[in-house]
Protein backbone atom coordinates (compact mmCIF):
# COMPACT_ATOMS: atom_id res chain seq x y z
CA UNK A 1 85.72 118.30 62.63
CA UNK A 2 86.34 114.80 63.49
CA UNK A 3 87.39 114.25 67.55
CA UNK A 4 89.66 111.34 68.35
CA UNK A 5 90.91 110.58 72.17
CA UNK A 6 94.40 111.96 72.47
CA UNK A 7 97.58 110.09 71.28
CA UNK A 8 99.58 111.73 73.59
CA UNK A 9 101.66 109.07 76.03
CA UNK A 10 101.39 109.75 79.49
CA UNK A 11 103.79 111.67 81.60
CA UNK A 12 107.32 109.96 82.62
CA UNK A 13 107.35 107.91 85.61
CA UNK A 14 109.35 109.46 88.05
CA UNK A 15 110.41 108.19 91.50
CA UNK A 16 112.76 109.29 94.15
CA UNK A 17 115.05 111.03 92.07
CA UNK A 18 112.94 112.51 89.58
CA UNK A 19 114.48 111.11 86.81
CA UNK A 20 113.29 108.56 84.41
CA UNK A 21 112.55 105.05 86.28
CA UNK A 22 113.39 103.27 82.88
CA UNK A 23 116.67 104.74 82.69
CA UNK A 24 119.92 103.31 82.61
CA UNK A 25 121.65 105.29 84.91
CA UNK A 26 125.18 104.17 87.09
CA UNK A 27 125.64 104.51 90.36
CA UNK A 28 123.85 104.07 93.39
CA UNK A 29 120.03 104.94 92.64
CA UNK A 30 116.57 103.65 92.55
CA UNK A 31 116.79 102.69 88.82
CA UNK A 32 119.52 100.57 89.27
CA UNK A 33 117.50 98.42 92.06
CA UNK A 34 115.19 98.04 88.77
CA UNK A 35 117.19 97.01 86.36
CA UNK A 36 118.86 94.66 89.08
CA UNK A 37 115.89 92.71 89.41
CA UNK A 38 114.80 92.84 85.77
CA UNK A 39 118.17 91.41 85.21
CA UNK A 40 118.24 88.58 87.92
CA UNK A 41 114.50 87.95 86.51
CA UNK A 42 116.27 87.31 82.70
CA UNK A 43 119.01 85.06 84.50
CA UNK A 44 117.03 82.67 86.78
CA UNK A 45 114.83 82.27 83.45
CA UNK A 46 118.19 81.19 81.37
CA UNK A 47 119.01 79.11 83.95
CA UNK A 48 115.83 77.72 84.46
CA UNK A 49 115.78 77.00 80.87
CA UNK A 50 119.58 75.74 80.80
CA UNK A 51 118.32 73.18 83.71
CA UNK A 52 115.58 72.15 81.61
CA UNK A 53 118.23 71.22 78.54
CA UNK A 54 119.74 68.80 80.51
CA UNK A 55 122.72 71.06 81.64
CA UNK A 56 122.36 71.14 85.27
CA UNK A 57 125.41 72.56 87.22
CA UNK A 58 123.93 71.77 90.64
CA UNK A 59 123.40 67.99 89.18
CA UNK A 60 126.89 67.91 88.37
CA UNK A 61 128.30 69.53 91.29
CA UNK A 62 126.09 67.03 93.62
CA UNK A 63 127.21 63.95 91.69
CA UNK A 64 131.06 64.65 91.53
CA UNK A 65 130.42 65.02 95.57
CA UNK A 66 128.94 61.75 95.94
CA UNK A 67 125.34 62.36 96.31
């Protein structure tokens, strides 16, 4: 018999809660703190990129002041 180290994936991350930390629950709960940040990460990254493009809206909010 041939041996092979186990395919199984490990246990689910819990925290808190002891639900899923991956999951996309509402409400007031640790996984939303998560998926806050992994969603402001994905913004400042688009707008990082936007900026980058040429569209800058803090450019063109400074120059219509008079900076």
């Amino acid at each position: 018999m041939e041996t092979r180290p186990s395919t199984d994936l490990p246990p689910i991350a819990t925290e808190y809660n002891g639900k899923d930390r991956n999951a996309f629950l509402f409400g007031w709960n640790p996984q939303a703190e998560l998926w806050n940040g992994r969603l402001a990460m994905i913004g400042f990254l688009a707008y990082l990129l936007w900026d980058l493009a040429g569209y800058s809206v803090l450019r063109d909010v400074l120059h219509i002041v008079g900076y």
